[in-house]
PDB file of N, CA and C in Angstrom:
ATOM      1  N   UNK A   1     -31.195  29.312   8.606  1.00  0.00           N
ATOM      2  CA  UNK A   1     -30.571  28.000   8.594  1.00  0.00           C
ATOM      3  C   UNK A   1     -31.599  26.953   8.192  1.00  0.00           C
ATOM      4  N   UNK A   2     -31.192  26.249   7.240  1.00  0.00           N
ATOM      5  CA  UNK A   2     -32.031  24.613   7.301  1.00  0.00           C
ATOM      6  C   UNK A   2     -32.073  23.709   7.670  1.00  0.00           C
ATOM      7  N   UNK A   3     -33.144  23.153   8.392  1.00  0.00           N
ATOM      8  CA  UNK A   3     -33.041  21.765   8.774  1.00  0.00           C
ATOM      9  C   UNK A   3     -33.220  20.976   7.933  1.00  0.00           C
ATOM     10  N   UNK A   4     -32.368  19.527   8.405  1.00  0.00           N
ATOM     11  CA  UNK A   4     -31.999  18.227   8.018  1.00  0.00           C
ATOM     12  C   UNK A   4     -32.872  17.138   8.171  1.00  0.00           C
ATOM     13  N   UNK A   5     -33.365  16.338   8.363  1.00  0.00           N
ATOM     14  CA  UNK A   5     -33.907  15.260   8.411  1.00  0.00           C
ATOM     15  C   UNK A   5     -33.694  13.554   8.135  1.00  0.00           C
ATOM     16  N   UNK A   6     -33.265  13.230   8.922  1.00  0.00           N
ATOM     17  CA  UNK A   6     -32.551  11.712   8.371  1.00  0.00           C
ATOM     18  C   UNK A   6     -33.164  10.476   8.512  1.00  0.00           C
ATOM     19  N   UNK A   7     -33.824   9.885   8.002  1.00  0.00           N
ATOM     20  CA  UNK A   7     -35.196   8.618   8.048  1.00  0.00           C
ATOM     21  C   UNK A   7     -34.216   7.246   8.180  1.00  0.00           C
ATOM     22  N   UNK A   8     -34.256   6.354   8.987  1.00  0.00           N
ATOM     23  CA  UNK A   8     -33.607   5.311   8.347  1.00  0.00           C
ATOM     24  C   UNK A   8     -32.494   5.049   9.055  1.00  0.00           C
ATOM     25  N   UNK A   9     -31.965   5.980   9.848  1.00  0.00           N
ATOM     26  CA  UNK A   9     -30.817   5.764  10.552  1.00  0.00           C
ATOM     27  C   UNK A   9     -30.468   4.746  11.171  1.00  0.00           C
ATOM     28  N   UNK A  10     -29.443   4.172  10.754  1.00  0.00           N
ATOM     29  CA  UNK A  10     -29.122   2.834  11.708  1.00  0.00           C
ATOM     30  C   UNK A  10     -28.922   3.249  13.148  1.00  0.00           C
ATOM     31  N   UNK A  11     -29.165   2.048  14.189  1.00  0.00           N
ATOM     32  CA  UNK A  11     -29.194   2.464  14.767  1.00  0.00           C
ATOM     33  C   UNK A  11     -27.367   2.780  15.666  1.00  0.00           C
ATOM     34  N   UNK A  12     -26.964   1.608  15.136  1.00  0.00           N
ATOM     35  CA  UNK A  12     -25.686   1.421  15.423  1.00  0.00           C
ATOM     36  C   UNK A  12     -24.870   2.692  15.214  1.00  0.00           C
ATOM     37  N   UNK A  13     -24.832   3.351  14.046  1.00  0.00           N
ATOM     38  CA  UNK A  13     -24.395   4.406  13.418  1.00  0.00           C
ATOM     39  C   UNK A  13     -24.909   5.698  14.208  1.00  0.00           C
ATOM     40  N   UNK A  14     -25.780   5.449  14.886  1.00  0.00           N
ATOM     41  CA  UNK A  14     -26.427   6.410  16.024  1.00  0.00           C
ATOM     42  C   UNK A  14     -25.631   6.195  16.741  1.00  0.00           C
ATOM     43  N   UNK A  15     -25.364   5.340  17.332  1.00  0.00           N
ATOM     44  CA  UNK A  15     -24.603   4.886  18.379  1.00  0.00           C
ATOM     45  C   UNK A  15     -23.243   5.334  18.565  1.00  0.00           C
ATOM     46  N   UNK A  16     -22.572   5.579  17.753  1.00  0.00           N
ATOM     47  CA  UNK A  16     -21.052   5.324  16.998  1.00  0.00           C
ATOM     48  C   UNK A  16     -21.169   7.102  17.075  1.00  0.00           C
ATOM     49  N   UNK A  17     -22.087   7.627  16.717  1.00  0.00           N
ATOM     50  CA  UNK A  17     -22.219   8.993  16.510  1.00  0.00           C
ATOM     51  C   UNK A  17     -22.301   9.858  17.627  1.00  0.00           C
ATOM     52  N   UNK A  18     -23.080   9.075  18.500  1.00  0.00           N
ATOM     53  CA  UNK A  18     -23.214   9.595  19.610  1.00  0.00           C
ATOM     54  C   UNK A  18     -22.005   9.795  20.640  1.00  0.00           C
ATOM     55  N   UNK A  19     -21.331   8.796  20.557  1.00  0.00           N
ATOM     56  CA  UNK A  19     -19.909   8.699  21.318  1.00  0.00           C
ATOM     57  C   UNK A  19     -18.631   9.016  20.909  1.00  0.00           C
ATOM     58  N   UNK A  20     -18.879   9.549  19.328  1.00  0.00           N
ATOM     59  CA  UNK A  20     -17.789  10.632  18.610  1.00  0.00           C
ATOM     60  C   UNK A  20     -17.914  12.179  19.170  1.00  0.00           C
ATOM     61  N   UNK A  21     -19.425  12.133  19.317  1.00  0.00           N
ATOM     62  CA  UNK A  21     -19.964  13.494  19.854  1.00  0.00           C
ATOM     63  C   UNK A  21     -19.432  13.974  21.446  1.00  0.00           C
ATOM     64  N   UNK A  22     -19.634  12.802  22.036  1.00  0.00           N
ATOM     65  CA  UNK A  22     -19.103  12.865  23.197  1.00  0.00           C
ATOM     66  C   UNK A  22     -17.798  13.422  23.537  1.00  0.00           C
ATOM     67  N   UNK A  23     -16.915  12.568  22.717  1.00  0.00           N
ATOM     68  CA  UNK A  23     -15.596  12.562  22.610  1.00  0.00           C
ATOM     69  C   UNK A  23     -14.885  13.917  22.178  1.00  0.00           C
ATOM     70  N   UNK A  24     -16.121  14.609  21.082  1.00  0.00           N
ATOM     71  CA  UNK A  24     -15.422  16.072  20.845  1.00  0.00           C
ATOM     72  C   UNK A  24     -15.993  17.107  21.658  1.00  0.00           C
ATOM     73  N   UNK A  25     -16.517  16.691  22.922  1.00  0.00           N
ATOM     74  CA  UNK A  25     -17.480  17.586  23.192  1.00  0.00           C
ATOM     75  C   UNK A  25     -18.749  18.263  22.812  1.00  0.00           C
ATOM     76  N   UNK A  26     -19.053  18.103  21.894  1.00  0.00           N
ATOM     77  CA  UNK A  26     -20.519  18.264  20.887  1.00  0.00           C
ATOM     78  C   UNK A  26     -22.078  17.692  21.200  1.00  0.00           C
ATOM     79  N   UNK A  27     -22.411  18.349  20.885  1.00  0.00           N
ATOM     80  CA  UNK A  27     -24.149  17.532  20.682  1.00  0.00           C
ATOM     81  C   UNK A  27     -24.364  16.368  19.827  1.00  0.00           C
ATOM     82  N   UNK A  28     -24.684  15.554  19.431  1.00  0.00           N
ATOM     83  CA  UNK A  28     -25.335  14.740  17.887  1.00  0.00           C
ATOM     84  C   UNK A  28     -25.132  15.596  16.750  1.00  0.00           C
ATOM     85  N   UNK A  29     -25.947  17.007  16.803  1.00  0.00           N
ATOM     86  CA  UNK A  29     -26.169  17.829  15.778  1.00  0.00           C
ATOM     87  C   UNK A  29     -25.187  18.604  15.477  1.00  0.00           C
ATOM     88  N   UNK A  30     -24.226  19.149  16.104  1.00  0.00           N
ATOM     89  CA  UNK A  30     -22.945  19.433  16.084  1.00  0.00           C
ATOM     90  C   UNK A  30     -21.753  19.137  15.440  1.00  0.00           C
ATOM     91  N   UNK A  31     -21.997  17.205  15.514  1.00  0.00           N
ATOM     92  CA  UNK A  31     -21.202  16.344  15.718  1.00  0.00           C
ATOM     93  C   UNK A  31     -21.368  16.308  13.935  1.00  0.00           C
ATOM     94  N   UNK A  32     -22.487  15.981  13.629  1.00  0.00           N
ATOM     95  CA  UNK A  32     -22.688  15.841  11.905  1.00  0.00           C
ATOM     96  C   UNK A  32     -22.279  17.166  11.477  1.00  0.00           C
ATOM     97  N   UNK A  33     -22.838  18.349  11.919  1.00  0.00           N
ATOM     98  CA  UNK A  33     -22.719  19.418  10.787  1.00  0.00           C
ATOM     99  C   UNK A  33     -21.177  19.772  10.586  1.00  0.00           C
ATOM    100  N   UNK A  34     -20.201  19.327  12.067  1.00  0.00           N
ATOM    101  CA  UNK A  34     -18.802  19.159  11.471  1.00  0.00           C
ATOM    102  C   UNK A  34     -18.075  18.017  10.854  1.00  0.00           C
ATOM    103  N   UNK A  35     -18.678  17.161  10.757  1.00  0.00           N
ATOM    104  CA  UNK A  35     -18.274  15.738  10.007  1.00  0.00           C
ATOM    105  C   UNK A  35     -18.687  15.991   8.495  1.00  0.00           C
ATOM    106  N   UNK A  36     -20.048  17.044   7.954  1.00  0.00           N
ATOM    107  CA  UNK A  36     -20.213  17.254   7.022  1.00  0.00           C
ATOM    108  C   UNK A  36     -19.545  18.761   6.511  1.00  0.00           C
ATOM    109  N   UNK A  37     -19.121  19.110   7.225  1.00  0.00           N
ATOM    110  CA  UNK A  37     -18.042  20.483   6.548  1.00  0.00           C
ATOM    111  C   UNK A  37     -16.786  19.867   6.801  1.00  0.00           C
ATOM    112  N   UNK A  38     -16.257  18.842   7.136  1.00  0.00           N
ATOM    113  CA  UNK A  38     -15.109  18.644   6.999  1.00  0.00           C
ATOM    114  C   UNK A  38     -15.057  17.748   5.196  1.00  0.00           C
ATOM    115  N   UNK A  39     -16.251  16.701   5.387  1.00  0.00           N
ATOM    116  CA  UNK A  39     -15.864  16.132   4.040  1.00  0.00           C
ATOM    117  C   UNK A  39     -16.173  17.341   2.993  1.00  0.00           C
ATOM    118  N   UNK A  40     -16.933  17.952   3.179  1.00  0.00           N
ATOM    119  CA  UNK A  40     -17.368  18.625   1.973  1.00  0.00           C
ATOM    120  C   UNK A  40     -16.219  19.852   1.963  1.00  0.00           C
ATOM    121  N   UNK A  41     -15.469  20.322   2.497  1.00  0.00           N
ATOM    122  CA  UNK A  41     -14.310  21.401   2.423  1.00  0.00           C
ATOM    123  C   UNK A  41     -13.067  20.344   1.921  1.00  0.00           C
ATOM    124  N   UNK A  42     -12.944  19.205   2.435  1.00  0.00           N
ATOM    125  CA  UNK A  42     -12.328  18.754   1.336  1.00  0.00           C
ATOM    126  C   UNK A  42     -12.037  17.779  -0.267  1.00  0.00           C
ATOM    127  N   UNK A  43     -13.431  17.612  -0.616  1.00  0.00           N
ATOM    128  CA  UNK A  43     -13.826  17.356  -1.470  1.00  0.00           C
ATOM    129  C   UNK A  43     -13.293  18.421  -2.579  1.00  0.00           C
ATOM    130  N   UNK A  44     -13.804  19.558  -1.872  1.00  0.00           N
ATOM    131  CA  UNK A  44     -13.767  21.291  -2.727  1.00  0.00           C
ATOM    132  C   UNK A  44     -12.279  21.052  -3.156  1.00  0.00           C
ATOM    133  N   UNK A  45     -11.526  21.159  -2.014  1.00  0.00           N
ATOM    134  CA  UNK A  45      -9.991  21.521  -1.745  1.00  0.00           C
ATOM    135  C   UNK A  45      -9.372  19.857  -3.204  1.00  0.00           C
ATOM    136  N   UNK A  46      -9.565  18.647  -3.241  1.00  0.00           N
ATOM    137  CA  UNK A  46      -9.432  17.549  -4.145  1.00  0.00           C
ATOM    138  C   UNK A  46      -9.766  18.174  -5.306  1.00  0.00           C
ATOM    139  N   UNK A  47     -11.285  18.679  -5.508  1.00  0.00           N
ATOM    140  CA  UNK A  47     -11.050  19.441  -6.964  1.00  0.00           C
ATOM    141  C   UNK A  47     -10.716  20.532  -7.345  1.00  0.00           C
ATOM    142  N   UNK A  48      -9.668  21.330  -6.363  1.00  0.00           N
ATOM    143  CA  UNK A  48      -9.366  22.377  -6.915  1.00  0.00           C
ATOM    144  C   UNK A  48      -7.797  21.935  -7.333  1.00  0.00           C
ATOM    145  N   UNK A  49      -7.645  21.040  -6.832  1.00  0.00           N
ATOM    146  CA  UNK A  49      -6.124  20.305  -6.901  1.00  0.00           C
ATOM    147  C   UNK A  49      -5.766  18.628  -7.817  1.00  0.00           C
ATOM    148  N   UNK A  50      -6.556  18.831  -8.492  1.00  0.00           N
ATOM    149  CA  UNK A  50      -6.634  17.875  -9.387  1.00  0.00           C
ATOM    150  C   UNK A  50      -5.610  18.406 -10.391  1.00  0.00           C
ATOM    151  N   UNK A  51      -4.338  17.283 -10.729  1.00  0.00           N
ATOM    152  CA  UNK A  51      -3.171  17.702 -11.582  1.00  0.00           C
ATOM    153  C   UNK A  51      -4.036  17.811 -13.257  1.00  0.00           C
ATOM    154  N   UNK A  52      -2.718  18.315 -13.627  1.00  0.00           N
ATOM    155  CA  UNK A  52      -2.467  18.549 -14.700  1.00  0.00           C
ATOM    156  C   UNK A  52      -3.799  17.744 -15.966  1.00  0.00           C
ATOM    157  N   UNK A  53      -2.989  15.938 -15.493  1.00  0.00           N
ATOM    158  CA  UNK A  53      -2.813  15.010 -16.479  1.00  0.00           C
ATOM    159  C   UNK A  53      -4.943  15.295 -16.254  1.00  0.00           C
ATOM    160  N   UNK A  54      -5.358  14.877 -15.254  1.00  0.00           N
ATOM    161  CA  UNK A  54      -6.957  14.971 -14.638  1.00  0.00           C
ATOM    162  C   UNK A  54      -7.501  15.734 -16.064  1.00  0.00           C
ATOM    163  N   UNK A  55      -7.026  17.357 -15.485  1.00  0.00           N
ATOM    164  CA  UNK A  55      -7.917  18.156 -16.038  1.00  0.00           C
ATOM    165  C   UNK A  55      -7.920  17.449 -17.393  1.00  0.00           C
ATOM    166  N   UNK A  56      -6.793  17.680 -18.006  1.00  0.00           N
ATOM    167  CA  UNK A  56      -6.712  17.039 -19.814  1.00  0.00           C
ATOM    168  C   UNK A  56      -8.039  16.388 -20.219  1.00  0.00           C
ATOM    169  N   UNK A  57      -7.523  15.207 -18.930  1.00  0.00           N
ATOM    170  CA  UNK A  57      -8.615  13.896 -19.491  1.00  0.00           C
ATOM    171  C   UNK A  57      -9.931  14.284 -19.472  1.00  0.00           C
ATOM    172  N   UNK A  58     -10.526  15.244 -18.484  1.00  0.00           N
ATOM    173  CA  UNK A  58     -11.289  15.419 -18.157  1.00  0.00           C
ATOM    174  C   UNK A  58     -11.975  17.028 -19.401  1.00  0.00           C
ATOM    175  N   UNK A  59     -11.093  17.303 -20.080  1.00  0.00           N
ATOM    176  CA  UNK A  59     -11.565  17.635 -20.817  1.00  0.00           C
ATOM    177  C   UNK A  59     -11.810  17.199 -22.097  1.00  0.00           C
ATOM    178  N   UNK A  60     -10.906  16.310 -22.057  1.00  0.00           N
ATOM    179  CA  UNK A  60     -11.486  15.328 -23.472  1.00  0.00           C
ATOM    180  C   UNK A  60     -12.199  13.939 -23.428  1.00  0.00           C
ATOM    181  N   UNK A  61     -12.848  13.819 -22.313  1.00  0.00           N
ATOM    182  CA  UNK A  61     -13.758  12.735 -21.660  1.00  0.00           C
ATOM    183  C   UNK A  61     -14.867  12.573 -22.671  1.00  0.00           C
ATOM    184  N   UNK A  62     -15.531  13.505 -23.321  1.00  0.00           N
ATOM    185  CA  UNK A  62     -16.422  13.297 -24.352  1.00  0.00           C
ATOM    186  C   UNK A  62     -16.564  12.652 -25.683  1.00  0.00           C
ATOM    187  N   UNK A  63     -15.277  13.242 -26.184  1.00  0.00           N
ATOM    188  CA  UNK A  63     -14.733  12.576 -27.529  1.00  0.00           C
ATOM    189  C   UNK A  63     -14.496  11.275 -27.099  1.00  0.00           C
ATOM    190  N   UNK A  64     -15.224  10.833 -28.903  1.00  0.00           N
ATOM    191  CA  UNK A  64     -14.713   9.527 -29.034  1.00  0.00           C
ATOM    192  C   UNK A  64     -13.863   9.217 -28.861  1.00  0.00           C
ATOM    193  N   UNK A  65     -12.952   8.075 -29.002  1.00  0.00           N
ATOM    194  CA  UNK A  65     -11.572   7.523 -28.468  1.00  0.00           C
ATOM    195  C   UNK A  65     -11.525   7.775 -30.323  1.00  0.00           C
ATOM    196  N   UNK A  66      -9.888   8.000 -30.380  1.00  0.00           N
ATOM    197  CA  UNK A  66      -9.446   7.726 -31.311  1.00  0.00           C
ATOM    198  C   UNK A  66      -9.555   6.190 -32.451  1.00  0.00           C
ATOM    199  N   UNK A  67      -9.117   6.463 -33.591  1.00  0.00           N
ATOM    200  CA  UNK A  67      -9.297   5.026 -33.987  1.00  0.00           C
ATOM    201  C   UNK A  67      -7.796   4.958 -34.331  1.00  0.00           C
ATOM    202  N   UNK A  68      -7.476   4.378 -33.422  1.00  0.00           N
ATOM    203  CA  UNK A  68      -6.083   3.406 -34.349  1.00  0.00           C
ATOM    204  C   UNK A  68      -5.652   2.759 -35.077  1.00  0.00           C
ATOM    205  N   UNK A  69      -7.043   1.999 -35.431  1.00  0.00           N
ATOM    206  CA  UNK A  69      -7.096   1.119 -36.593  1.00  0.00           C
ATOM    207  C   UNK A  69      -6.761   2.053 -38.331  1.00  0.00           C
ATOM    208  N   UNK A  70      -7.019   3.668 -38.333  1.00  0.00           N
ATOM    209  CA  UNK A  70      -6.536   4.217 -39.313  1.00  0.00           C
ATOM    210  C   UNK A  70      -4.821   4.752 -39.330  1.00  0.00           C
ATOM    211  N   UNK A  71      -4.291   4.218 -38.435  1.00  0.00           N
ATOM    212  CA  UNK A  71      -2.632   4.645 -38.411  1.00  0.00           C
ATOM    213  C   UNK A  71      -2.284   3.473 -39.747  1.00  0.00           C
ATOM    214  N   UNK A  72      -1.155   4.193 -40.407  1.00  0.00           N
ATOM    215  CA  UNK A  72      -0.533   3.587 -41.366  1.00  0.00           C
ATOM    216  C   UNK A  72       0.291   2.154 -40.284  1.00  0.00           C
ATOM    217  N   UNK A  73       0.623   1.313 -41.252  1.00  0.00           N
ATOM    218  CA  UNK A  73       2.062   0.078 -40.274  1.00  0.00           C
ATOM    219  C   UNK A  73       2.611   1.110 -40.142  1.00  0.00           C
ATOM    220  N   UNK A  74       3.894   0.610 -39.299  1.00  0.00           N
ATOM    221  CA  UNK A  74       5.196   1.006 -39.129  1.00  0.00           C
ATOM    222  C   UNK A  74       6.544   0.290 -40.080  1.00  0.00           C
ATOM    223  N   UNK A  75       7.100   0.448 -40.805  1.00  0.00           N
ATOM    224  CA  UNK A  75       7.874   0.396 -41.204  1.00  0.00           C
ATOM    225  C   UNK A  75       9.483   0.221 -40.486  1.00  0.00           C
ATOM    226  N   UNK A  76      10.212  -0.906 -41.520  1.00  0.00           N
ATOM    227  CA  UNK A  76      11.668  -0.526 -40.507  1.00  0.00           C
ATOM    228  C   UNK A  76      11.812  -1.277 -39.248  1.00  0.00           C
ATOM    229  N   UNK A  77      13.368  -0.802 -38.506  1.00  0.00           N
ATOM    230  CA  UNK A  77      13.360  -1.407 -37.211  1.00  0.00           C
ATOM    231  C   UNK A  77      13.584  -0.009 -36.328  1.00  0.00           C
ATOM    232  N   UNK A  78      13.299   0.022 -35.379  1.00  0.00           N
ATOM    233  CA  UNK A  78      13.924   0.863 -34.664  1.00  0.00           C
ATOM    234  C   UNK A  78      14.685   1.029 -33.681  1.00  0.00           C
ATOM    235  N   UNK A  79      15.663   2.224 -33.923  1.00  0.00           N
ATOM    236  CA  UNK A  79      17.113   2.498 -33.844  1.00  0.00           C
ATOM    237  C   UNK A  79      17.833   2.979 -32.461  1.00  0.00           C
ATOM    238  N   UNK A  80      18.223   2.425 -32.137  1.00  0.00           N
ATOM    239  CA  UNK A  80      18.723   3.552 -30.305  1.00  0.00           C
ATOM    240  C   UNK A  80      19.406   4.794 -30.964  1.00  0.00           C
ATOM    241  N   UNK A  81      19.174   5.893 -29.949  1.00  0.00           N
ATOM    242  CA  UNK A  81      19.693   7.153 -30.329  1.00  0.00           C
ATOM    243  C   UNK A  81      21.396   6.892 -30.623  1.00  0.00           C
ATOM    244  N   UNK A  82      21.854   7.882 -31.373  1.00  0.00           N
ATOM    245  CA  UNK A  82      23.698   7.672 -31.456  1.00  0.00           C
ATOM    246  C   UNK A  82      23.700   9.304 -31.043  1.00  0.00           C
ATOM    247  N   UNK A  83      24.954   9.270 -29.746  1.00  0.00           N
ATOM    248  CA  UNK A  83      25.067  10.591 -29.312  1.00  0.00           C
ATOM    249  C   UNK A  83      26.952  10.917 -29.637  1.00  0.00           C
ATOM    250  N   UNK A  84      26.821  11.850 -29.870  1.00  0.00           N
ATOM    251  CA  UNK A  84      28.412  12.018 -30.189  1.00  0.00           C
ATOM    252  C   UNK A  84      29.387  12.302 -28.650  1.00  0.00           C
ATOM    253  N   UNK A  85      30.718  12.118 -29.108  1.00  0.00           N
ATOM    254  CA  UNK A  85      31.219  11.553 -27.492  1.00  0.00           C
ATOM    255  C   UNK A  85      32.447  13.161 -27.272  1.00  0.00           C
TER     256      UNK A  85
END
């Protein structure tokens, strides 16, 4: 197992931590290493569930953007569909 080390800790946030710990029954150290497998299991679980539209974008995130400025005008007016009755 590895240890952690945290420099800097507020102290307040100590505080706050300490009495979450309490509350679940836990130690301090306890108290983080399940506060940090909870975000990080669902972080995992968000990107494994990222829709459809995500992935797309996210695979064409690199490419340049299109230029629109090379589309021809448009011509004409346009028409509502006519459906037969």
């Amino acid at each position: 197992m590895a240890t952690l080390t945290i420099r800097d800790f507020d102290d307040d946030l100590k505080a706050a931590l300490r009495v979450r710990a309490a509350q679940h029954g836990r130690s301090m150290e306890s108290e983080v290493r399940e506060i940090l497998r909870q975000v990080l299991v669902a972080d995992e679980a968000r990107a494994a569930n990222i829709g459809l539209g995500s992935r797309i974008a996210a695979l064409f995130a690199d490419l340049d953007e299109p230029a629109f400025d090379d589309l021809p005008p448009r011509s004409g007016h346009v028409k509502a569909a006519e459906f037969p009755e």
